[in-house]
Protein backbone atom coordinates (compact mmCIF):
# COMPACT_ATOMS: atom_id res chain seq x y z
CA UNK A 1 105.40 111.20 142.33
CA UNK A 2 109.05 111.66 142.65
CA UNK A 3 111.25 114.01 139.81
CA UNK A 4 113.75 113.09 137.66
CA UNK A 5 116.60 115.42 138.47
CA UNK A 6 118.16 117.19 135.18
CA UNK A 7 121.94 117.73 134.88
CA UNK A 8 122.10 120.88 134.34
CA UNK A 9 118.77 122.00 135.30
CA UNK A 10 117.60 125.34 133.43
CA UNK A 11 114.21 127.26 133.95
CA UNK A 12 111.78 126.20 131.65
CA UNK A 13 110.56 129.79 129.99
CA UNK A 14 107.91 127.22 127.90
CA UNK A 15 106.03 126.16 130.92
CA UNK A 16 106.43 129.99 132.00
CA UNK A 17 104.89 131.55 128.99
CA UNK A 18 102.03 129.22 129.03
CA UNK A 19 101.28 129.92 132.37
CA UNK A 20 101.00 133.53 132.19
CA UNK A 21 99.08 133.08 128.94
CA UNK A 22 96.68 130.95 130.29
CA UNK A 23 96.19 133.40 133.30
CA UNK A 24 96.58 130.36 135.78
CA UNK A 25 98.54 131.03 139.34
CA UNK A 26 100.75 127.71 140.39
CA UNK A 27 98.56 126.75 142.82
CA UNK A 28 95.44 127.05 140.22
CA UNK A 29 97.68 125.07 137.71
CA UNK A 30 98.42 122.51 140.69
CA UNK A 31 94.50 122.34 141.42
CA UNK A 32 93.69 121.74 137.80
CA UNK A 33 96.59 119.29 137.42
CA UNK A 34 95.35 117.20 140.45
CA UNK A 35 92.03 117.25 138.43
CA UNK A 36 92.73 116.08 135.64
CA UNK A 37 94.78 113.50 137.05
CA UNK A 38 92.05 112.12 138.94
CA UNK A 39 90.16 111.52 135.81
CA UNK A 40 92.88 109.06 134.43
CA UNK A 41 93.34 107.77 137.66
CA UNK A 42 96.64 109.20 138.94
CA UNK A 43 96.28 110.08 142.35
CA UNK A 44 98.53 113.52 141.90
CA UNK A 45 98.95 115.86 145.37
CA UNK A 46 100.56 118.63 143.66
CA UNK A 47 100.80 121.97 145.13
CA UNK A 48 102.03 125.82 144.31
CA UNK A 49 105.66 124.79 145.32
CA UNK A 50 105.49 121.94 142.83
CA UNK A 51 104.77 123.77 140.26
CA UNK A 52 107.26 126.50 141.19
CA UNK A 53 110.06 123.40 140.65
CA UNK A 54 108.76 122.64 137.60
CA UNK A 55 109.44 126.17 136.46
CA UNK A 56 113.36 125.86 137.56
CA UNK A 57 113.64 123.11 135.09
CA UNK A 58 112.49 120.11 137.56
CA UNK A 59 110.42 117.46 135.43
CA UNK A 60 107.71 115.10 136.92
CA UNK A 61 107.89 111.17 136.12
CA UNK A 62 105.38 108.90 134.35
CA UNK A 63 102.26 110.33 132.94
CA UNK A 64 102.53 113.81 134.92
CA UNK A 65 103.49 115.68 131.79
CA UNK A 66 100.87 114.53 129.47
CA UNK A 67 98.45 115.60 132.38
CA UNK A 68 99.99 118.94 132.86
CA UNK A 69 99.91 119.71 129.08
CA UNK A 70 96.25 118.38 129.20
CA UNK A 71 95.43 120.40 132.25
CA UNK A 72 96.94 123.95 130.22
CA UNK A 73 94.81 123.18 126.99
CA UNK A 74 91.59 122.85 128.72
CA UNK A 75 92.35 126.61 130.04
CA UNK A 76 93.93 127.82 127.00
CA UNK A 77 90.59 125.95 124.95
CA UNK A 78 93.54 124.36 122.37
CA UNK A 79 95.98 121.41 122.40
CA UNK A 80 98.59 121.25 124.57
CA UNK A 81 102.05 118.85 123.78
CA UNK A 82 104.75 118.09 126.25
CA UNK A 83 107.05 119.85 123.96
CA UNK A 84 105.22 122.64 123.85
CA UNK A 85 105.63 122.92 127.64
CA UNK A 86 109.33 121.80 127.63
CA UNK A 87 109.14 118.01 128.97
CA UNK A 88 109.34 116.27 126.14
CA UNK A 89 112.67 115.46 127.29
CA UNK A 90 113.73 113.86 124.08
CA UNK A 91 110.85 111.72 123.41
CA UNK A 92 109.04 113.82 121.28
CA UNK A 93 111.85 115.35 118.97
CA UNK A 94 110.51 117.69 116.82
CA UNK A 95 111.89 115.53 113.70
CA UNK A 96 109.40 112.82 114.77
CA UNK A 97 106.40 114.96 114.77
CA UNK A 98 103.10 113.46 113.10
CA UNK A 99 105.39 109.87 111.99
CA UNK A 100 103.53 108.00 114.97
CA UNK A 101 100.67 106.02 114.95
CA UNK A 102 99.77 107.08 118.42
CA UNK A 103 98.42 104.16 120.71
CA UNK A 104 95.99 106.64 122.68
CA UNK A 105 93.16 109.41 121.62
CA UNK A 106 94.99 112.00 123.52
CA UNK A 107 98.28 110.75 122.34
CA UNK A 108 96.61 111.50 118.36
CA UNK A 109 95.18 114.97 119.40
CA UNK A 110 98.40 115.80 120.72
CA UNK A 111 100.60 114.67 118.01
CA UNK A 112 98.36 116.05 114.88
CA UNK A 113 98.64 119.17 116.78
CA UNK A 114 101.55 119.71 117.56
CA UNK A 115 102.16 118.68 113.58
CA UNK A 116 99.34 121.61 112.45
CA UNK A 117 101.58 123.96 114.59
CA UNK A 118 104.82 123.30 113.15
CA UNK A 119 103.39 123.46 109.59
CA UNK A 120 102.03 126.80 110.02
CA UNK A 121 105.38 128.03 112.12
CA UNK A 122 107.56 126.66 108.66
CA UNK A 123 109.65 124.44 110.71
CA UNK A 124 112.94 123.39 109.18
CA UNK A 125 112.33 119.47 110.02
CA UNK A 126 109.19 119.49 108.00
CA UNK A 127 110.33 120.76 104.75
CA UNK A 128 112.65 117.27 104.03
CA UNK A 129 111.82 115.31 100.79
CA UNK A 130 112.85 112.00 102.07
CA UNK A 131 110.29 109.42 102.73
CA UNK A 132 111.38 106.03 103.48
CA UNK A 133 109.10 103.06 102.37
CA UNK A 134 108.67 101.85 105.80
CA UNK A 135 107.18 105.21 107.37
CA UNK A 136 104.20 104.78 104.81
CA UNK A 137 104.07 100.46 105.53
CA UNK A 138 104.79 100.63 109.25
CA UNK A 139 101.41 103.06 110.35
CA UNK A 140 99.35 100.47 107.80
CA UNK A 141 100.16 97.47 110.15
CA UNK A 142 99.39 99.52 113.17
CA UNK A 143 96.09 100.29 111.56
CA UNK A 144 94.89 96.62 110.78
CA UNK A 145 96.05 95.29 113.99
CA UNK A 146 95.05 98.23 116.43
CA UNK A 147 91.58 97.82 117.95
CA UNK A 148 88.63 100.23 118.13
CA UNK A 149 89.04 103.14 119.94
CA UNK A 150 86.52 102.55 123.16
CA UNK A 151 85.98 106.00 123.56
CA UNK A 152 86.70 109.53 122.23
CA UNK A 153 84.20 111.63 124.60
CA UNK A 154 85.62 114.52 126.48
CA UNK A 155 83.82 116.57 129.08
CA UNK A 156 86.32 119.66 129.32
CA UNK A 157 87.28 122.71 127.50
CA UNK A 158 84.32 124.56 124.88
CA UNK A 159 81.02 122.59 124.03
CA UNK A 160 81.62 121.07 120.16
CA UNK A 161 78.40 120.40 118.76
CA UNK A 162 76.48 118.92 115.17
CA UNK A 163 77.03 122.40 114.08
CA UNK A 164 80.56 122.64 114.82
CA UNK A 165 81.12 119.39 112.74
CA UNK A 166 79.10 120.39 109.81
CA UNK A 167 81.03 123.19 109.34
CA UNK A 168 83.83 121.52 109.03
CA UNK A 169 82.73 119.50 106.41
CA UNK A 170 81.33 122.47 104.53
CA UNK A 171 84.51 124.34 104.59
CA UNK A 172 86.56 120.94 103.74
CA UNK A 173 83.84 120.82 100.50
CA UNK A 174 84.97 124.64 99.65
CA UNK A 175 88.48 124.18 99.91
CA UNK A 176 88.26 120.68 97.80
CA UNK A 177 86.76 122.75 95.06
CA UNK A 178 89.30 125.23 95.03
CA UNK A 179 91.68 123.19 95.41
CA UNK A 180 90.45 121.62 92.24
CA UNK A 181 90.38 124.55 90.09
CA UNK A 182 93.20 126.32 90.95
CA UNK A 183 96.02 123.99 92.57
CA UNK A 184 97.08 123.73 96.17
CA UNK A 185 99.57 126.39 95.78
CA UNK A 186 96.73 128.80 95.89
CA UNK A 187 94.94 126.94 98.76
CA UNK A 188 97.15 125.01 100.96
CA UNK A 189 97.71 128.12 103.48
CA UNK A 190 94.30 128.16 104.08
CA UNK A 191 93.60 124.70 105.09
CA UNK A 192 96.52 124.45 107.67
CA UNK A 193 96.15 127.98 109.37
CA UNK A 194 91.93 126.40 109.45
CA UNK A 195 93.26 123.21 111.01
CA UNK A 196 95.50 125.13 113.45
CA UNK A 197 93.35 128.11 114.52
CA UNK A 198 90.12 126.29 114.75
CA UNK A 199 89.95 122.76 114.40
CA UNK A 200 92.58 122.18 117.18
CA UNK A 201 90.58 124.36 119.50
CA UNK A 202 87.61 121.91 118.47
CA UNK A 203 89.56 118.66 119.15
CA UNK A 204 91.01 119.70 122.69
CA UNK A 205 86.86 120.93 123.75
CA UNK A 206 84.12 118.68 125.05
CA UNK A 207 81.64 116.63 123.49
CA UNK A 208 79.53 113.33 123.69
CA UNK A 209 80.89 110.06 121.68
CA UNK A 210 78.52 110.07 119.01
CA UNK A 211 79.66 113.72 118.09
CA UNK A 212 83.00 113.14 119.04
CA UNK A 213 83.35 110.32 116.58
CA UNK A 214 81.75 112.43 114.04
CA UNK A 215 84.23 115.17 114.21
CA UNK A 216 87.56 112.87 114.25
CA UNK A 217 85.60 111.91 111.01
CA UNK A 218 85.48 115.24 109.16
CA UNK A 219 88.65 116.19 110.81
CA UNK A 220 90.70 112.92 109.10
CA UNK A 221 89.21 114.16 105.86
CA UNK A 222 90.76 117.58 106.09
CA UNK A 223 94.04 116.03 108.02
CA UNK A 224 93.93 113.86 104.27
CA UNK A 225 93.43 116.81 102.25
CA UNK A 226 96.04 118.82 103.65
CA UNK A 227 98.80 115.71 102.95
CA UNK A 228 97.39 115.66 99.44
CA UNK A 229 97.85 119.74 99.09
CA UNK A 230 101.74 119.03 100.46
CA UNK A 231 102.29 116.72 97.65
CA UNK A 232 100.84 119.13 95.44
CA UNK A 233 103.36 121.64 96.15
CA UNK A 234 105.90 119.83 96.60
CA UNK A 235 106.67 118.47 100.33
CA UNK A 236 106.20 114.35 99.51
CA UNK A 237 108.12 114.30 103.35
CA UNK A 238 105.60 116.26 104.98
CA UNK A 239 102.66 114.76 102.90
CA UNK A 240 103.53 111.78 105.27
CA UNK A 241 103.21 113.13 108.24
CA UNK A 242 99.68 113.83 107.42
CA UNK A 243 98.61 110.81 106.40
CA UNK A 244 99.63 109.22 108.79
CA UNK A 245 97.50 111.28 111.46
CA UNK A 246 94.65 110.99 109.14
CA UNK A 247 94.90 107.36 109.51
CA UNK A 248 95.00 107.72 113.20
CA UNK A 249 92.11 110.21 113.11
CA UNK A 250 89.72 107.73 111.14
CA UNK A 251 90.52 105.21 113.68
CA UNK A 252 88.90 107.51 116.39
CA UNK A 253 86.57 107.93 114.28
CA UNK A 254 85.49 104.22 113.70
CA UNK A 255 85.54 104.13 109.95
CA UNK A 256 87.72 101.42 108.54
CA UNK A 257 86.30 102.39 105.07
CA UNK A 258 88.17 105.79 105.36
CA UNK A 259 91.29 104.63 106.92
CA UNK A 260 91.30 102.36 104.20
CA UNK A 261 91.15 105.29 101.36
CA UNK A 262 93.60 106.77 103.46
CA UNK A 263 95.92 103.72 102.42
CA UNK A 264 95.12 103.04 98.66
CA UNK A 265 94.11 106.43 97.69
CA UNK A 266 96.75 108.98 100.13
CA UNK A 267 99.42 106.72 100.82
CA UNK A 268 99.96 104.56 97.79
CA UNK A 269 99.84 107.55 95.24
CA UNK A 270 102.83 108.58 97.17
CA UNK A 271 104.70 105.85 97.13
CA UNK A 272 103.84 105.84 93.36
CA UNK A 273 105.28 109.13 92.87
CA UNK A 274 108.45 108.50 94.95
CA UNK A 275 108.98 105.40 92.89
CA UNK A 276 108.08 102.60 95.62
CA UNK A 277 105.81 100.02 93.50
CA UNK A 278 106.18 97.25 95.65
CA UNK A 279 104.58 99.45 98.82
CA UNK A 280 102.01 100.57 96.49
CA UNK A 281 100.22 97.39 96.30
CA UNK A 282 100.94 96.58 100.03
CA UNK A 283 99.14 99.55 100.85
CA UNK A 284 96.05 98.52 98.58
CA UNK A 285 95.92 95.33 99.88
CA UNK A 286 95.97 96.12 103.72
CA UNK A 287 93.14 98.38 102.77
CA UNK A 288 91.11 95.96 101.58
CA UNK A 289 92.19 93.36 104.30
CA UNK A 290 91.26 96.04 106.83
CA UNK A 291 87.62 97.50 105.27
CA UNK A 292 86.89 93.80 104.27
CA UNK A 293 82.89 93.65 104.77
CA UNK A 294 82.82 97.24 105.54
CA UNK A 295 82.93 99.20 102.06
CA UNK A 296 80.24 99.56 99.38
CA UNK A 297 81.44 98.49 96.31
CA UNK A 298 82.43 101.92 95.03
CA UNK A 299 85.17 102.01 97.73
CA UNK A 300 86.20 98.44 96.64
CA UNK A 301 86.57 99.49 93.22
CA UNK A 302 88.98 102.47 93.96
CA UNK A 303 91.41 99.56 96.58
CA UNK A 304 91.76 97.37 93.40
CA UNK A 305 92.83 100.30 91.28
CA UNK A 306 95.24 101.47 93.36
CA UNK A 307 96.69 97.97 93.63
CA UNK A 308 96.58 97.46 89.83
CA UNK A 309 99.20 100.85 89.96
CA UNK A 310 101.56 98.81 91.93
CA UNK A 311 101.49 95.88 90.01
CA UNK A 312 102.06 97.73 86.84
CA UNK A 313 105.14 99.92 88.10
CA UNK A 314 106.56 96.71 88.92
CA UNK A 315 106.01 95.50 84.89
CA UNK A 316 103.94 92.43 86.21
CA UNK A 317 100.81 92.73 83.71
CA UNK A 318 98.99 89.62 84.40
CA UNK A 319 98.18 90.48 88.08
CA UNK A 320 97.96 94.17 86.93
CA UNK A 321 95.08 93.19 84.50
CA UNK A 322 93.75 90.94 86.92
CA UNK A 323 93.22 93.47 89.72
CA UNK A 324 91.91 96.40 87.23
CA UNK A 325 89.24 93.61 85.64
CA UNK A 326 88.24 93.33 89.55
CA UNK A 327 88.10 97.21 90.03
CA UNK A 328 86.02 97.57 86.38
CA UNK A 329 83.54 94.85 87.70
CA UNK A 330 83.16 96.51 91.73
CA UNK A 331 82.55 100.08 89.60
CA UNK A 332 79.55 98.97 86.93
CA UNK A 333 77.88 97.26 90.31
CA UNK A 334 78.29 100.57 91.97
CA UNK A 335 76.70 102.28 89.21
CA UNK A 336 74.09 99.35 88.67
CA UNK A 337 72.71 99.55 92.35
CA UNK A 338 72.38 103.31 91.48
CA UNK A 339 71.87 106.32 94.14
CA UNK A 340 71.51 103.80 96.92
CA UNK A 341 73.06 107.01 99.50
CA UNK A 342 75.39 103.75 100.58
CA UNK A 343 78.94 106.07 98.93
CA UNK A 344 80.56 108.08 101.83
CA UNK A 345 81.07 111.59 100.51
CA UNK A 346 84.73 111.37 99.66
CA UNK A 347 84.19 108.42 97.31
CA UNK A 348 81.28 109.87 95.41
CA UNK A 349 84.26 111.38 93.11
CA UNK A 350 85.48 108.35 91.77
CA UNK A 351 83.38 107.12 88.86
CA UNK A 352 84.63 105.91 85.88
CA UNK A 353 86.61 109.12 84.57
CA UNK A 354 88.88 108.35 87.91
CA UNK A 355 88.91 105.05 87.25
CA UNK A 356 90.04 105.57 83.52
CA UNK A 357 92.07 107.88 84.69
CA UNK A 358 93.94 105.13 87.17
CA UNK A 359 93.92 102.54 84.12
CA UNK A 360 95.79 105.21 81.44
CA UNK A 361 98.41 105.32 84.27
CA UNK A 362 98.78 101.32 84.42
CA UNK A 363 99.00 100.67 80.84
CA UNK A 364 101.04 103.85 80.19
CA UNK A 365 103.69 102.00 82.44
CA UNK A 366 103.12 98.78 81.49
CA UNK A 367 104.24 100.33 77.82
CA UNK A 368 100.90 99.98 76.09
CA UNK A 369 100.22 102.79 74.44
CA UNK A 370 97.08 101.85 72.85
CA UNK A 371 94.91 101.31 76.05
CA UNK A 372 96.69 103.89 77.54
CA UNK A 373 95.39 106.10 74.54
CA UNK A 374 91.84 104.91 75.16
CA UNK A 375 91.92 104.74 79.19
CA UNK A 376 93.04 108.78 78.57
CA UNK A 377 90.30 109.81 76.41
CA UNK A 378 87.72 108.42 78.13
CA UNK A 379 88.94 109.90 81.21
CA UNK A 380 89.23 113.36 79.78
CA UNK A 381 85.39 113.13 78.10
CA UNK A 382 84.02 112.34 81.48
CA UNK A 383 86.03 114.65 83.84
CA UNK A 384 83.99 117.96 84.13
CA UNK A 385 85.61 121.21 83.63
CA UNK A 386 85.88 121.69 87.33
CA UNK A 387 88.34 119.01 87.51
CA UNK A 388 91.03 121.48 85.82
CA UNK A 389 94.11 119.64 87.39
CA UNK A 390 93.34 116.13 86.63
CA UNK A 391 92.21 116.88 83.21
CA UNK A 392 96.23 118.44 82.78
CA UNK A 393 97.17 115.55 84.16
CA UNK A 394 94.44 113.44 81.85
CA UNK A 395 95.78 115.71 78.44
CA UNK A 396 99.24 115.03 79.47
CA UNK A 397 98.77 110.91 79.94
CA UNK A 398 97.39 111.37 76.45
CA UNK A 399 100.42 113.01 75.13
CA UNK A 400 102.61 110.36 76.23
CA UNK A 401 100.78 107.67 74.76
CA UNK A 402 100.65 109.51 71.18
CA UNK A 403 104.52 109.85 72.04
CA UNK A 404 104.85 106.02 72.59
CA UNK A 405 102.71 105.68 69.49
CA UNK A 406 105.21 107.63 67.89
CA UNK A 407 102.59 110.21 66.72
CA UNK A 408 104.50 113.04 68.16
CA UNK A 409 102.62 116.63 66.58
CA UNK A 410 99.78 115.34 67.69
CA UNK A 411 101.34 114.54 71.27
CA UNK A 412 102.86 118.24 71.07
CA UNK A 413 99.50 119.63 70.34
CA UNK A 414 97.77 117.76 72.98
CA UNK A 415 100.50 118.77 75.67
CA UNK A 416 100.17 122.28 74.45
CA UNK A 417 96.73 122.52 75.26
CA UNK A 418 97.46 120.59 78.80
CA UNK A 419 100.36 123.53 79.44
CA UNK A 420 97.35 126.12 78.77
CA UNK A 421 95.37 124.66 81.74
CA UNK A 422 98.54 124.55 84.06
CA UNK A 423 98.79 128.24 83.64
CA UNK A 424 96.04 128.61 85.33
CA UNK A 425 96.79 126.26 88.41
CA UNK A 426 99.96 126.09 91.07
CA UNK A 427 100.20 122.50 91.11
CA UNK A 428 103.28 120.55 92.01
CA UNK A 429 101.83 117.88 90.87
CA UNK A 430 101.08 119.06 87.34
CA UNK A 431 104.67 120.33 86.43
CA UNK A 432 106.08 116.91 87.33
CA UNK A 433 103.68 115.03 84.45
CA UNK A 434 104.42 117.90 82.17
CA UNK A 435 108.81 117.02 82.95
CA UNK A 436 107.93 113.51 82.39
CA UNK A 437 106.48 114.24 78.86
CA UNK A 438 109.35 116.61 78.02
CA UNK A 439 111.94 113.87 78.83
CA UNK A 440 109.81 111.44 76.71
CA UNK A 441 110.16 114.16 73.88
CA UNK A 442 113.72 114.22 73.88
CA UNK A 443 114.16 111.40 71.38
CA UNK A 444 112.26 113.78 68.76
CA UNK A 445 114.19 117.02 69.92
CA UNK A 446 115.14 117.75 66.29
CA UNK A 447 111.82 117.43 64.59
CA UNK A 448 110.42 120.61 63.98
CA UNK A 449 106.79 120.57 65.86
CA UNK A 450 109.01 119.65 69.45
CA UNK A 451 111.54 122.73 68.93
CA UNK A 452 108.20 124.93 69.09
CA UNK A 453 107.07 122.97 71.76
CA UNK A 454 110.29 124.11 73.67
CA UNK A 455 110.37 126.95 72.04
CA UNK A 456 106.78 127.52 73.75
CA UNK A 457 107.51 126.44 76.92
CA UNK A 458 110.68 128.73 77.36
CA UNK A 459 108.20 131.92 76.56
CA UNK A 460 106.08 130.62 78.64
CA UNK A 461 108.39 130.24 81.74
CA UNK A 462 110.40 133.31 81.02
């Protein structure tokens, strides 16, 4: 395969230091190269000299990086990019890491990688806020019109087994309740050190289809939870990048129903917070366009509620009511077919605190205070105590619809008692509801019961 020849051609100390970490000599790297080749078909006759001009800077056409960086992580028992071993030669720019909907298996272990390693490394690129409407739309259409992945099996690196996978799950379940109680500031670390340290070294080992499919599975739902832990603490830009590779992830995995939550439930609350409405409801809908026939109604339920968001950011209450009757109706026949064991695990948690939750937020921006009111409460009598963030979020919902009623001490007492509960949490999330009720307090500043609310909050934060 002949080189492309580099300008000014400088050794490449990234290839080096693999190399010598991996404990491979050129010609074993050329061997294994050759190998690996073969099993994609490439017919590669590399030797010790070729890899010796790859070290002076000298970069092989077509496919032969991928291979290379495949041929390292099987050695190294992790995930190998063509960045990582300097031949990305400006197609994988750092900026662009985890914004792809990657076309290939390989091309998604690579990318959500290479996007667990630059999280835990605090790369500059990642910390940006902006996130433009078509990063979150553009992966959806990929996703409905992208076919099933034929196969995920791999036969090299460690052996990944059932065991491997449940504990996966079991340690996404832990983190999901911690993350619960006590915000994502507290947790976040944790989950994307995991993902890097372990789960990567999972990914790039070998294992059948079945279990291989099972294990992009539990690894979207982490990937997920991770993106919904950046938006916690503030990183909406790298949220995206997350969600995205869960998406990709769920297609390995051959479950439409999660790529769909992945849409109405990941992606659409972020457009909601960024203030997108219109994507919101595109989201929703190419969920349920792509799970069509392939949800229980539970899942269903949760799709129309997140479209019934978008609707009423946009101040269109017909099709807002519309959608959120649907949603109502797909909920009671979830809970009329009872413990059927049809609900995936990570929709068992939305039952009707969730979705009262999801209507206080419609009619609260549709500017109806009253069902807001009610949608609030009844979300906040269901919600267990475990659920300390989104029953802040529930108390402080509340408080703005007493404020829209105009019943503003008892809004002030309510969001007093939601401020107690975010003392106890590091959520993002939590102190942007609790801004949003202080700005809707501003129109009372001088009444006497909202100066010691501020009065309060200043002690508080001091």
């Amino acid at each position: 395969m002949a080189a492309r020849p580099l300008v000014a051609r400088q050794p490449n100390e990234r290839l080096q230091a693999l190399i010598q970490e991996a404990g491979c000599s050129n010609a074993g790297l050329a061997r294994r190269v050759n190998m690996c080749g073969a099993e994609h078909g490439l017919d590669l006759r590399y030797d010790k000299t070729s890899v010796a001009r790859w070290l002076r800077g000298q970069q092989p056409r077509g496919r032969a990086p991928a291979v290379i960086a495949e041929a390292l992580g099987r050695k190294l028992g992790r995930s190998v990019t063509i960045d990582e071993i300097g031949m990305a030669n400006g197609k994988n720019l750092a900026s662009g890491v985890g914004l792809q909907f990657s076309p290939t298996v390989m091309g998604a272990i690579e990318q959500v990688c290479e996007l667990w390693r630059s999280d835990v490394g605090r790369r500059d690129f990642l910390s940006g806020t902006s996130v433009a409407a078509s990063a979150l739309v553009e992966p959806s259409r990929d996703w409905l019109i992208t076919g099933a992945d034929a196969q995920v099996a791999r036969s090299a690196g460690a052996r990944v087994g059932p065991s491997d996978v449940e504990a996966v799950k079991s340690t996404t379940a832990a983190l999901v309740e911690l993350d619960h109680r006590y915000g994502s500031g507290h947790v976040r670390p944790v989950v994307v050190h995991y993902l890097n340290s372990v789960v990567s070294g999972l990914l790039a080992g070998s294992y059948r289809e079945a279990v291989g499919r099972e294990l992009f599975a539990a690894v979207a739902r982490l990937t997920e939870l991770a993106g919904y832990m950046a938006v916690d603490t503030g990183q909406p830009g790298l949220a995206q990048r997350y969600y995205i590779q869960a998406l990709r992830l769920a297609q390995a995995a051959g479950d439409r129903g999660y790529g769909g939550y992945v849409l109405a439930a990941s992606m659409s609350h972020l457009a909601a917070s960024l203030g997108n409405p219109r994507e919101i409801a595109q989201l929703a809908k190419a969920a349920q366009e792509g799970a069509r026939g392939q949800v229980p109604p539970r899942v269903e339920s949760m799709f129309y509620a997140a479209e019934a968001r978008g609707h009423a950011l946009l101040g269109d209450a017909r099709s807002c009511q519309t959608v959120a009757a649907k949603a109502v109706t797909k909920l009671e026949q979830a809970e009329g077919e009872g413990e059927s064991g049809d609900d995936p695990v990570w929709i068992r948690h939305f039952d009707r605190a969730y979705l009262a939750d999801e209507l206080a937020h419609c009619h609260r921006d549709l500017g109806q205070p009253e069902p807001a009111r009610r949608h609030a409460e009844e979300a906040l009598a269901a919600h267990p105590p475990g659920r300390v963030r989104r029953r802040a979020i529930g108390m402080l919902l509340l408080a703005t619809a007493q404020v829209q009623q105009r019943e503003v001490e008892a809004a002030c007492a309510t969001g007093s008692r939601a401020v107690e509960l975010l003392g106890t949490l590091r959520s993002n999330r939590g102190a942007e509801y609790l801004d949003d009720f202080r700005q809707r307090l501003e129109p009372y500043r001088d009444e006497p019961m909202v100066r010691e609310f501020g009065a309060r909050m200043e002690l508080q934060a001091a």
